[in-house]
Every structure is written in C-alpha cells, then in structure tokens.
N, C-alpha and C. Protein backbone atom coordinates (compact mmCIF):
# COMPACT_ATOMS: atom_id res chain seq x y z
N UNK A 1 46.07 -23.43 -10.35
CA UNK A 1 45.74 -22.04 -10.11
C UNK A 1 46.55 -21.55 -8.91
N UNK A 2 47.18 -20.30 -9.08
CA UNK A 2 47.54 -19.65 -7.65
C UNK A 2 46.84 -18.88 -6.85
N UNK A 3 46.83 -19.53 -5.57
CA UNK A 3 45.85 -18.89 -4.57
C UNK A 3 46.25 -17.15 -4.56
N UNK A 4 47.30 -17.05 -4.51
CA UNK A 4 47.56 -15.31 -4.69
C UNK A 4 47.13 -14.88 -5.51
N UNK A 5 46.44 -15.21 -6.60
CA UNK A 5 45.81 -14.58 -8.05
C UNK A 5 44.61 -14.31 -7.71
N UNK A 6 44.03 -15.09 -6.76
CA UNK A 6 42.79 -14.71 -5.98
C UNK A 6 42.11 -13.64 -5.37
N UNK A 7 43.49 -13.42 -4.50
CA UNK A 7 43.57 -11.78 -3.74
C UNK A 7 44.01 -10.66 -4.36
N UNK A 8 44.28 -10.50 -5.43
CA UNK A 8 44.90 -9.66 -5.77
C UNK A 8 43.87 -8.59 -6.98
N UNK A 9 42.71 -9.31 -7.31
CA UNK A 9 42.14 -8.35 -7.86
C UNK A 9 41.55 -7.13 -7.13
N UNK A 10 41.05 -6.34 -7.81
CA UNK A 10 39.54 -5.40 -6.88
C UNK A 10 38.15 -5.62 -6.98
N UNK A 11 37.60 -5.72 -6.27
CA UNK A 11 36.28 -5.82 -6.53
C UNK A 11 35.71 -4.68 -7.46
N UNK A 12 35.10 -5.34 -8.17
CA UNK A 12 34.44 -4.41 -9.38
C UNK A 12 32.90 -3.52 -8.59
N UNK A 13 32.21 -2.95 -8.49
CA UNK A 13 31.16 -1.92 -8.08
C UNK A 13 29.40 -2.79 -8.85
N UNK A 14 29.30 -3.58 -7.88
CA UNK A 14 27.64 -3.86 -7.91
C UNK A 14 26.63 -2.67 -9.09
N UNK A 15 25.81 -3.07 -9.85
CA UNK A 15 25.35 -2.29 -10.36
C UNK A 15 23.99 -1.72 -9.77
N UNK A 16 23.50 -0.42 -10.15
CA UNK A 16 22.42 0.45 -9.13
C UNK A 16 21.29 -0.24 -10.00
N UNK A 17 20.20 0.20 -9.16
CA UNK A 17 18.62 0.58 -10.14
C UNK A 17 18.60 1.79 -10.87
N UNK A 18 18.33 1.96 -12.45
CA UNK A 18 18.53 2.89 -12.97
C UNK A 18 17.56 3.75 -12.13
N UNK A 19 17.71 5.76 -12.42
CA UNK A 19 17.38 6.43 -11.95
C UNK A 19 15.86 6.87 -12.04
N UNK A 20 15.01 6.09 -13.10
CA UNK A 20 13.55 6.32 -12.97
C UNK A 20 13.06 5.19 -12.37
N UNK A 21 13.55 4.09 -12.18
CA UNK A 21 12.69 3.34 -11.65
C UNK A 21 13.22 3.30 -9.74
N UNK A 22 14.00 3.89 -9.62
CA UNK A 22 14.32 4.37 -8.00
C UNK A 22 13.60 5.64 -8.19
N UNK A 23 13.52 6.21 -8.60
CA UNK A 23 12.05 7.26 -8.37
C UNK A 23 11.11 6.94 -8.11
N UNK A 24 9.82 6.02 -9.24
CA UNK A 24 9.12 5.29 -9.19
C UNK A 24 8.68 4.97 -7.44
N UNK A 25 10.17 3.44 -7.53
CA UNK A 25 9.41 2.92 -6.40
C UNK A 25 9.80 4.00 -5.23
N UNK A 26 10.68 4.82 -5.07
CA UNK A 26 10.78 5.86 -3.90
C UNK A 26 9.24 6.24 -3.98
N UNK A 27 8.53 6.86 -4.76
CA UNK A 27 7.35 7.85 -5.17
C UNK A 27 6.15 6.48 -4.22
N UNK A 28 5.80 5.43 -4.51
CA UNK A 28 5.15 4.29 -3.93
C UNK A 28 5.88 4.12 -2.22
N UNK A 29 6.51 4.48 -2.77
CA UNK A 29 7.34 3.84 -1.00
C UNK A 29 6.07 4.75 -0.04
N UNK A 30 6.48 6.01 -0.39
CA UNK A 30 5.33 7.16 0.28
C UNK A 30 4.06 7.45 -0.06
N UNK A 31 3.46 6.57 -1.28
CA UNK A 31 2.16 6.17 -1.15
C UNK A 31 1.72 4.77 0.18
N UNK A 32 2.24 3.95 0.11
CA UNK A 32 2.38 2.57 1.01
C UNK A 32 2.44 3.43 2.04
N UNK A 33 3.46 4.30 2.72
CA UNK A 33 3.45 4.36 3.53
C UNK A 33 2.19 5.45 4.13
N UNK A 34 2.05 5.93 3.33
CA UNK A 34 0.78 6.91 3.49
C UNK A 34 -0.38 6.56 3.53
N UNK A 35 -0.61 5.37 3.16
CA UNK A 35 -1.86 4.79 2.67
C UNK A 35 -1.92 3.32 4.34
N UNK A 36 -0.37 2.89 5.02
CA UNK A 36 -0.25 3.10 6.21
C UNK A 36 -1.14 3.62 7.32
N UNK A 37 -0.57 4.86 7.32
CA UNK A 37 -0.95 5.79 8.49
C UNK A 37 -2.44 6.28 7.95
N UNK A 38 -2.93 6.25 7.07
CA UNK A 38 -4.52 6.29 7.16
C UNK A 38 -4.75 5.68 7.76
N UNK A 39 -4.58 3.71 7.24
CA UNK A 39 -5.64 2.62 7.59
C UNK A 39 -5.26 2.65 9.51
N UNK A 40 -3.96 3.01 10.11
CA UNK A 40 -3.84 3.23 11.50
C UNK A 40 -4.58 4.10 11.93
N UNK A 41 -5.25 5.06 11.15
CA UNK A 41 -5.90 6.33 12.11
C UNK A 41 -7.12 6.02 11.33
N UNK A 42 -7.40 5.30 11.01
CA UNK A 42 -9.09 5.02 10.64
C UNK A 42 -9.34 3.76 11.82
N UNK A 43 -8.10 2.49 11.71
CA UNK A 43 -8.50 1.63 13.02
C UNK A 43 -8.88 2.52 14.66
N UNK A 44 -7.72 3.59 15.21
CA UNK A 44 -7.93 4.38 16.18
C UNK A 44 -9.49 4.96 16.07
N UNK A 45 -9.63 5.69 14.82
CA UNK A 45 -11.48 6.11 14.75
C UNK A 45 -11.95 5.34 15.22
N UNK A 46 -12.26 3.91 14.44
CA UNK A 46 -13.58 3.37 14.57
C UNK A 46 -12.94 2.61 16.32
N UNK A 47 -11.58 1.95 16.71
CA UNK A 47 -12.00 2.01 18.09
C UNK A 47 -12.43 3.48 18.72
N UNK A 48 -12.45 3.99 18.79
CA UNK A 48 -12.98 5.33 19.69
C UNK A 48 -14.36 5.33 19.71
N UNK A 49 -14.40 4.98 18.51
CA UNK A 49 -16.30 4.84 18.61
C UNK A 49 -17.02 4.14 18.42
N UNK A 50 -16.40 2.63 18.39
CA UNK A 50 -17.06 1.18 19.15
C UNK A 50 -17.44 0.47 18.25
N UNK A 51 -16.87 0.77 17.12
CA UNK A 51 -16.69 -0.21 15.63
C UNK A 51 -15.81 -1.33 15.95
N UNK A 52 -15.59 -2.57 16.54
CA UNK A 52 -14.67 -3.05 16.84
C UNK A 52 -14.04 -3.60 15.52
N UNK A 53 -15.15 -4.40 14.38
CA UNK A 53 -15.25 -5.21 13.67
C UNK A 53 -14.02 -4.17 12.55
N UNK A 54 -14.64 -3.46 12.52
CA UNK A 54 -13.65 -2.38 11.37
C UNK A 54 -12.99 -1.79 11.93
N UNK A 55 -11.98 -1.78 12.90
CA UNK A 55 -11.15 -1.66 13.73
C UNK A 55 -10.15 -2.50 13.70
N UNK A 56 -10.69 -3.48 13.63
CA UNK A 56 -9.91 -5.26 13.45
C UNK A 56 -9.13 -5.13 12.31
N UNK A 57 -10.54 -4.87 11.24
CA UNK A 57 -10.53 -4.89 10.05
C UNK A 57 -9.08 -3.77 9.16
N UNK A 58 -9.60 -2.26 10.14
CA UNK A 58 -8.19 -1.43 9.27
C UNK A 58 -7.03 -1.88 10.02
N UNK A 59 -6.70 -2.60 10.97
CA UNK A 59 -5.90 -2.43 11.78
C UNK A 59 -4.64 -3.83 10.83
N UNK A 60 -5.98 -5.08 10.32
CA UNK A 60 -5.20 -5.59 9.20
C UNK A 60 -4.32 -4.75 8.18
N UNK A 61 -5.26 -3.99 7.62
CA UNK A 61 -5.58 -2.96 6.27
C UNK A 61 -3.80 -2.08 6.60
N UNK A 62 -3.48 -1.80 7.90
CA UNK A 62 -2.58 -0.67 7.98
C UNK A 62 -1.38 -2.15 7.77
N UNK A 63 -1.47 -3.29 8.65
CA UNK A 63 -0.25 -3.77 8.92
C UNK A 63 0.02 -4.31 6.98
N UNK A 64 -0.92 -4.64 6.38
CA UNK A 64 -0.59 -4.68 5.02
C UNK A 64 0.36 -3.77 4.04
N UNK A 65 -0.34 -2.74 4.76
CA UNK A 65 -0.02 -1.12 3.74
C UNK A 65 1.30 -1.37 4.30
N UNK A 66 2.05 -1.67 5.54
CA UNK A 66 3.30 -1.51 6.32
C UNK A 66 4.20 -2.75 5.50
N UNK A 67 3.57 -3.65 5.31
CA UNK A 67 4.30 -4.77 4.25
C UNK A 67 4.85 -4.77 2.78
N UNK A 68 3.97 -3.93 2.40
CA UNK A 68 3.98 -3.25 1.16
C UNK A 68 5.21 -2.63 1.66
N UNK A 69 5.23 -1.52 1.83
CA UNK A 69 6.06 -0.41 2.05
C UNK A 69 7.53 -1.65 2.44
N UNK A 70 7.48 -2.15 2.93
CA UNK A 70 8.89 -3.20 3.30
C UNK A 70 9.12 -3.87 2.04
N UNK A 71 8.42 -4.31 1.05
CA UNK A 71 8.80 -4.98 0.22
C UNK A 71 9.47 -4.28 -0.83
N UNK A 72 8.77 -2.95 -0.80
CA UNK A 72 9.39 -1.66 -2.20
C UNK A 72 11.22 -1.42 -1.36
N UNK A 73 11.05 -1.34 0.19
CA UNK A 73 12.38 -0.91 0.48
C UNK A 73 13.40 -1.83 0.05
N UNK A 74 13.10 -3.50 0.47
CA UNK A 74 14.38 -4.61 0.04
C UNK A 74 14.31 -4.69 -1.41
N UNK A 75 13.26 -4.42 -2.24
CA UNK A 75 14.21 -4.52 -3.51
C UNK A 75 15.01 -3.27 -3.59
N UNK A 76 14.61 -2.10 -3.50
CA UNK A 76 16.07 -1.29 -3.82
C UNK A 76 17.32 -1.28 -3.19
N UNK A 77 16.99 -1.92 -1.61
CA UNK A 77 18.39 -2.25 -0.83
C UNK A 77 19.02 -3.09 -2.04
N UNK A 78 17.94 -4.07 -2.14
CA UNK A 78 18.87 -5.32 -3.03
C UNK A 78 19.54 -5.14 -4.30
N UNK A 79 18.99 -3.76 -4.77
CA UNK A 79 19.61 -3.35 -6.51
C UNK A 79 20.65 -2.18 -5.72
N UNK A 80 21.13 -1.77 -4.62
CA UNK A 80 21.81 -0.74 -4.16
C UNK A 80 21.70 0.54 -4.02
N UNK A 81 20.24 0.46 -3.67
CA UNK A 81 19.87 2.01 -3.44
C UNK A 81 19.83 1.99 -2.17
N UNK A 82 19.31 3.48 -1.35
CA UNK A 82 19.01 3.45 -0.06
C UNK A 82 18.04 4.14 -0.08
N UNK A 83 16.48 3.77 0.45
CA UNK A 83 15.58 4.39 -0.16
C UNK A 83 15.37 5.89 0.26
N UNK A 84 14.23 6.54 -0.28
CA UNK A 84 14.07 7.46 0.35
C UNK A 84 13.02 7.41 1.84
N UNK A 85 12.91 7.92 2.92
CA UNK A 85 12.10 7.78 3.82
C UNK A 85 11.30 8.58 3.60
N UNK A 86 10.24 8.86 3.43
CA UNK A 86 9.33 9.15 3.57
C UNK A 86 8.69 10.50 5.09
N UNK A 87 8.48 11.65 4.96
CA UNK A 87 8.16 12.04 6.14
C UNK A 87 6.44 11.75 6.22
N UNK A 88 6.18 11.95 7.50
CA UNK A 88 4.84 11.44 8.41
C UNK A 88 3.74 12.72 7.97
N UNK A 89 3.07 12.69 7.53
CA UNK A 89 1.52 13.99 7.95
C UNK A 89 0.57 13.41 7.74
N UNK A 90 0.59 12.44 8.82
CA UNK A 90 -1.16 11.80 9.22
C UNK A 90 -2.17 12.98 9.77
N UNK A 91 -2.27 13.97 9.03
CA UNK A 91 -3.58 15.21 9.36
C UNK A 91 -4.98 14.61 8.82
N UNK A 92 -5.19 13.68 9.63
CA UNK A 92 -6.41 12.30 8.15
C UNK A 92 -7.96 12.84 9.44
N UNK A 93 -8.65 13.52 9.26
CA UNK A 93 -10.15 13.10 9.98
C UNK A 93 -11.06 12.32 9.56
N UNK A 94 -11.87 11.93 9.95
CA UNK A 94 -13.37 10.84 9.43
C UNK A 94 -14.63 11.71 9.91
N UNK A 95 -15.53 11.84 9.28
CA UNK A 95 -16.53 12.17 9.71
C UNK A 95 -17.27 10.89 10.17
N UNK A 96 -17.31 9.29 9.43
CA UNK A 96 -17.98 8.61 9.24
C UNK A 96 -17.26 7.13 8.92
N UNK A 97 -17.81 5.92 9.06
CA UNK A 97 -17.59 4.99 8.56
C UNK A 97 -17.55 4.91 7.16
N UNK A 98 -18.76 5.67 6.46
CA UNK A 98 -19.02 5.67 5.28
C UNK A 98 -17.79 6.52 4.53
N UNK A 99 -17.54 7.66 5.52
CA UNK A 99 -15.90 7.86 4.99
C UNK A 99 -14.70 7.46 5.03
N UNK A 100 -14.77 6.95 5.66
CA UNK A 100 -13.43 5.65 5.91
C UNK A 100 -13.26 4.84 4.52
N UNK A 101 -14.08 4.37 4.62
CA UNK A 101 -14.73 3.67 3.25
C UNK A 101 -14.43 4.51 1.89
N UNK A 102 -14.80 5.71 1.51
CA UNK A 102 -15.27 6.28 0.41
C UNK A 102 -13.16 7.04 0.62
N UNK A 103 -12.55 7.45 1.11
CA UNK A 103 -11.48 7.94 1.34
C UNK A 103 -10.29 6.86 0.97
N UNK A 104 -10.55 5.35 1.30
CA UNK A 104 -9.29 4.06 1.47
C UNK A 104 -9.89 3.78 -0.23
N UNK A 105 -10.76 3.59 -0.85
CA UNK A 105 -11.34 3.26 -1.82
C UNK A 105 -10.99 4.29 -2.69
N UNK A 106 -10.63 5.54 -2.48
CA UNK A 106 -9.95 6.66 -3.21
C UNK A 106 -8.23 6.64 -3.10
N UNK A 107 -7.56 5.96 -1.99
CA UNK A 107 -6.26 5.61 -2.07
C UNK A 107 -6.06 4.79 -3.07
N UNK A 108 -6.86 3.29 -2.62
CA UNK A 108 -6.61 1.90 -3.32
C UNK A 108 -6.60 2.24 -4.78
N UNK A 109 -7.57 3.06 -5.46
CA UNK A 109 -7.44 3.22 -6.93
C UNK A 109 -6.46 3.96 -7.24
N UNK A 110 -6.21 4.93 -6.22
CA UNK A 110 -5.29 5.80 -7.35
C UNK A 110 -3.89 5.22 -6.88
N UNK A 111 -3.43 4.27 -6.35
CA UNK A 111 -2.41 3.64 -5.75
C UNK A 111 -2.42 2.16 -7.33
N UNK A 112 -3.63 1.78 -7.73
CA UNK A 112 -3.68 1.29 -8.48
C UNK A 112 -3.52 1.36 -9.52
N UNK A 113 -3.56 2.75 -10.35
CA UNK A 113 -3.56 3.85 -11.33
C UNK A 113 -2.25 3.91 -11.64
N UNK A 114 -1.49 4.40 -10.53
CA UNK A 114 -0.22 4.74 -10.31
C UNK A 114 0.63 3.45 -10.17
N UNK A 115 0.80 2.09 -10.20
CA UNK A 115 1.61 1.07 -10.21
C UNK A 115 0.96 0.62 -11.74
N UNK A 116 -0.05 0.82 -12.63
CA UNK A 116 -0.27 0.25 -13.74
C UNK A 116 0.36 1.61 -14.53
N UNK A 117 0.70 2.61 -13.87
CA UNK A 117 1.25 3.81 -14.91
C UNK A 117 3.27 3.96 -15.00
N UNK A 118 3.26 3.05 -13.96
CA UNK A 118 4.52 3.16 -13.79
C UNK A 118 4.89 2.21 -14.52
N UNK A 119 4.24 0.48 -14.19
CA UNK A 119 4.64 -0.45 -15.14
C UNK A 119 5.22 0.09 -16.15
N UNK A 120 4.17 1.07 -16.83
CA UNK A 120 4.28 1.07 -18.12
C UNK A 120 5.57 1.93 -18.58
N UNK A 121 5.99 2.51 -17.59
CA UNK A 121 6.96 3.63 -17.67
C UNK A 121 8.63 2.77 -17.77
N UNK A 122 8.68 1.50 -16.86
CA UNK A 122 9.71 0.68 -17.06
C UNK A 122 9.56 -0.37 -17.71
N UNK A 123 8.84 -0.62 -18.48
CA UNK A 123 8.64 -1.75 -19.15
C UNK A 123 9.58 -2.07 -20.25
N UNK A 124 9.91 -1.20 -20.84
CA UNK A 124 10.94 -1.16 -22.00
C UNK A 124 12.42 -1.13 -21.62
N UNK A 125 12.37 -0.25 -20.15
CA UNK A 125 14.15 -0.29 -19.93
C UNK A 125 14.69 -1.10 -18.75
N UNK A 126 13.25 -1.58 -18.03
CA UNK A 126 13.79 -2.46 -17.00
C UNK A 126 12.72 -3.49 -16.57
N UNK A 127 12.41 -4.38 -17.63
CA UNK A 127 11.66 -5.71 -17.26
C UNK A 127 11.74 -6.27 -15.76
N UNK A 128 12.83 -6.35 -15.29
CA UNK A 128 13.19 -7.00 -13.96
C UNK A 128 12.31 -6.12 -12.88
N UNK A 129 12.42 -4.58 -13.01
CA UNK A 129 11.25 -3.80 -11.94
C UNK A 129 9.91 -3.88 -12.55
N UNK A 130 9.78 -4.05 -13.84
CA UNK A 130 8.64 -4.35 -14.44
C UNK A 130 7.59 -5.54 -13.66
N UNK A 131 8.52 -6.63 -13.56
CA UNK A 131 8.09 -8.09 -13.02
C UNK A 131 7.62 -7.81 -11.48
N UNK A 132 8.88 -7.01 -11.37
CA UNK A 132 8.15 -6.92 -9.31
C UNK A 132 6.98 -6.29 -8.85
N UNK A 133 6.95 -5.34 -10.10
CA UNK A 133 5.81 -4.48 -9.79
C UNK A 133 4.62 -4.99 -10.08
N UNK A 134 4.58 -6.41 -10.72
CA UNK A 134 3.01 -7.12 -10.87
C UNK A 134 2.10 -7.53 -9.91
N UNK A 135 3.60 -8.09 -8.85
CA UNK A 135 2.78 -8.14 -7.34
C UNK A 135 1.72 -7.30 -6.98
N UNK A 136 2.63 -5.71 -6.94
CA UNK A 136 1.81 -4.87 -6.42
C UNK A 136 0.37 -4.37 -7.12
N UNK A 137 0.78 -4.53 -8.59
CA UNK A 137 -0.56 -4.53 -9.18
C UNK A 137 -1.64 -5.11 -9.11
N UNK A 138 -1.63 -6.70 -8.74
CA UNK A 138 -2.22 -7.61 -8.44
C UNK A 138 -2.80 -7.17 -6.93
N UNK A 139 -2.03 -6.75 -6.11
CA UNK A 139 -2.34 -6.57 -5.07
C UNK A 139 -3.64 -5.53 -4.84
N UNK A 140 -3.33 -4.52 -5.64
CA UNK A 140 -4.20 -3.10 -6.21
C UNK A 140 -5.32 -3.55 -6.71
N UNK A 141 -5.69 -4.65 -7.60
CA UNK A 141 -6.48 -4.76 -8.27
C UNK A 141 -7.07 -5.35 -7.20
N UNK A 142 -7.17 -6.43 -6.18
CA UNK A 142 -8.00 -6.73 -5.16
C UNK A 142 -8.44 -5.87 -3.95
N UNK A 143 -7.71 -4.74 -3.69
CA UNK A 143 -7.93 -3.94 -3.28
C UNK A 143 -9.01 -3.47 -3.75
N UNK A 144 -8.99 -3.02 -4.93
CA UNK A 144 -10.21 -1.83 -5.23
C UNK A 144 -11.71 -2.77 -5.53
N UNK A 145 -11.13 -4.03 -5.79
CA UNK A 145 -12.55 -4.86 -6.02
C UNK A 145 -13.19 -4.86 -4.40
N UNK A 146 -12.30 -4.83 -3.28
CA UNK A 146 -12.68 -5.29 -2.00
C UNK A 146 -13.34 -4.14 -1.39
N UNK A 147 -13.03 -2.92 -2.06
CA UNK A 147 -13.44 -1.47 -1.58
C UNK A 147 -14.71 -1.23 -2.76
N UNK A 148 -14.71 -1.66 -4.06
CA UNK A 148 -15.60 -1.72 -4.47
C UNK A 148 -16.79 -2.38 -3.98
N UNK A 149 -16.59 -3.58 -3.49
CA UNK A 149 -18.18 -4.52 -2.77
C UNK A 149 -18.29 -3.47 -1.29
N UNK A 150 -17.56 -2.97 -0.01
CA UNK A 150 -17.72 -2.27 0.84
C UNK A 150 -18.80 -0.87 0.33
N UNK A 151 -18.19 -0.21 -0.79
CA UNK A 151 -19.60 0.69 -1.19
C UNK A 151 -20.72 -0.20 -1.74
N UNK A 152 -20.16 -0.77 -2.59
CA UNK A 152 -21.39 -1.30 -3.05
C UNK A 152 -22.57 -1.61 -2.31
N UNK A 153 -22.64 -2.65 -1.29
CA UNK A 153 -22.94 -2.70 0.36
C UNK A 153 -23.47 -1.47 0.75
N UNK A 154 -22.50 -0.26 1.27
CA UNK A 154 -23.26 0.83 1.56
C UNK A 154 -24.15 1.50 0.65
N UNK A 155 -24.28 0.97 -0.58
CA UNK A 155 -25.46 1.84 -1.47
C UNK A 155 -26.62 1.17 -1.16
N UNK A 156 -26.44 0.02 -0.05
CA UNK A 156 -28.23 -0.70 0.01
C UNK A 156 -28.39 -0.13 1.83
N UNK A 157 -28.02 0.89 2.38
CA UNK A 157 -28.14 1.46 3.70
C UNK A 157 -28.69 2.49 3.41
N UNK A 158 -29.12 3.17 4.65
CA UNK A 158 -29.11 4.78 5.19
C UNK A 158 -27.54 5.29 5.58
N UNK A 159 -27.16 5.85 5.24
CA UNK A 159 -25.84 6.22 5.76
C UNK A 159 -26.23 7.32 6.80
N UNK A 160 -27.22 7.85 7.32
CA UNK A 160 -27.43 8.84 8.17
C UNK A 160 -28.76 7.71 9.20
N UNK A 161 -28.78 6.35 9.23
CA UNK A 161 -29.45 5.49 10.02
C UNK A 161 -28.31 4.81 10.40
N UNK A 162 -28.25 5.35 12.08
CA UNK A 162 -27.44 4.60 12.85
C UNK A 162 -27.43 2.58 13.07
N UNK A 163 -28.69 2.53 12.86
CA UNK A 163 -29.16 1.26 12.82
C UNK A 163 -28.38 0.11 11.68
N UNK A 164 -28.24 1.02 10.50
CA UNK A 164 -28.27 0.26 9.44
C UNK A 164 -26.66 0.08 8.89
N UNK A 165 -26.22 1.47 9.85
CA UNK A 165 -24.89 1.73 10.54
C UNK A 165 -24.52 0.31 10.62
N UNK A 166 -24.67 0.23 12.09
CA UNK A 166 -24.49 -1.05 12.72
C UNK A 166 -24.33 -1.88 12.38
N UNK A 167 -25.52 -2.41 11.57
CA UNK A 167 -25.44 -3.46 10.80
C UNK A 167 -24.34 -3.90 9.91
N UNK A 168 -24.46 -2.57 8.66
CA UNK A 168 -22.80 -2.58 7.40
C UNK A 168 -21.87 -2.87 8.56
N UNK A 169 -21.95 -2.35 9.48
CA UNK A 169 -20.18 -2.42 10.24
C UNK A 169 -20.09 -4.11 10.73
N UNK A 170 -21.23 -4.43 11.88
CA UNK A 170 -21.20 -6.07 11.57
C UNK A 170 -20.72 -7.27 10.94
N UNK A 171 -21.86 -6.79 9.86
CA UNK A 171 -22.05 -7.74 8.86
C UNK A 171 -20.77 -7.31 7.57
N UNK A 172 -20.31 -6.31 7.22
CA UNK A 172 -19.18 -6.47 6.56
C UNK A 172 -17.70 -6.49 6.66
N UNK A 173 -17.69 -6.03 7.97
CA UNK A 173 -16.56 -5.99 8.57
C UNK A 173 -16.13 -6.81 9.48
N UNK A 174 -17.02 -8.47 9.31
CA UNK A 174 -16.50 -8.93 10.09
C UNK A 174 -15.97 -10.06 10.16
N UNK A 175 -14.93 -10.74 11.41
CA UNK A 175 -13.98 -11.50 11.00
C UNK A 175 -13.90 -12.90 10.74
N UNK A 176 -12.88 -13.19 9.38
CA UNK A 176 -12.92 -14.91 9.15
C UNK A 176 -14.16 -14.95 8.78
C-alpha cells in the first residue's frame, strides 16, 4: 500500500439525527430541564420552611432532572447536532407540600406520556433513538409510581393538619 494514498482522500461528512427525532429530543431537553428548575425551587420552598427531609429529597429530584437533561444533550452531540438550549422561566409558587407533590406528579406523567408518544413517533424510522429513549421511559415509569405512593400517602392525612403535615414530610421523605 502507499502511504500517500492515505492522505489524499477527503473526509466524507458524519451523518446527522434525522430532523424529527432532533425535535423530539430538543422538545424533552426543555421538559428535563424544566422539570429541573421546579424540583430546585420546590427544594428552596420546603428549606425556607423547615421541611428538611423533602428538601434533601427534591434537591436529589432536581440533580436527576439535571442528568436527564445531560444525557438527551450527548446523544445528539454524538449523532451531530447541537442542541437546542432551552430558555429559564422558573415563575413555579407552592402553596403547600401537598402541592409540591400534586404539581412534580403532574410533570412526571406527562413527561411520561410524552417519551411513550414519541417512542412511538420514531419507531419505524429510527430504532437506534427508539432504543435510547427506553431509558427514559423506564425512568418515567418509576417516577410516576414514586409520585403515585407520595399521594397515595397523602390521601391517609389532613392536608390542612399541620401535625399530620409533619409527619407525611418525616416519614416519607425521609432518607436511605
């Protein structure tokens, strides 16, 4: 072989992620990341008002949502996209623990909804984003079971008894 035959070609052009499934995961990128900056401004709530346990607890909940969101970005780095960023409008209030709860449990599903609707949307033209996206489904589906037992839980309280307050926040939110 001649080593000059080596250098002399061009490099041929890496192929992209077709254009719906870089939608897709762009469209998730800014759920993850949105679903983020809740679980951060629900940990800030409940520290402010001496929830430590569920404080702990979203403060996991956000650095997850932040993992997520990293994992949707390197696969499209890795298929040659550059994702989209996402802009910030954490305008999120709580009245309550019980809303914290009833609000992340309304993300988790429809975050769940939305990765079993998309599957289905690449399934036929791109198995390979098909496959990655099981993670996240999997991920979704424990989510909403884990937000499912948290109400569930609060349907055996007073949600307007500080006492019993206390207690759900304790006893379910707490660590290891």
């Amino acid at each position: 072989m001649n080593p000059k035959s080596l250098t002399t070609g061009k490099p041929i052009m890496p192929k992209v992620l077709n254009g719906t499934s870089t939608q897709i995961l762009n469209d998730r990128l800014v759920d993850e990341y949105t679903a983020h900056f809740f679980y951060r401004t629900a940990a800030n709530w409940c520290k402010g008002v001496g929830y430590n346990n569920a404080a702990k607890f979203f403060e996991g909940e956000a650095e997850s949502e932040l993992e997520h969101a990293e994992g949707l970005q390197q696969y499209l780095v890795d298929w040659n996209v550059n994702p989209t960023m996402p802009a910030v409008k954490p305008a999120i209030t709580f009245g309550s623990l019980i809303d914290i709860v009833n609000k992340a449990y309304a993300i988790e599903f429809d975050l769940f909804n939305k990765y079993n609707q998309d599957s289905l949307k690449v399934f036929t033209n791109d198995i390979t984003t098909f496959d990655f996206l099981q993670k996240y489904r999997n991920i979704q589906n424990q989510s909403v079971a884990e937000y499912s037992d948290l109400l569930n839980a609060a349907q055996l309280i007073d949600p307007t008894n500080l006492l019993d307050i206390i207690h759900y926040e304790e006893y379910y939110f707490k660590q290891g």
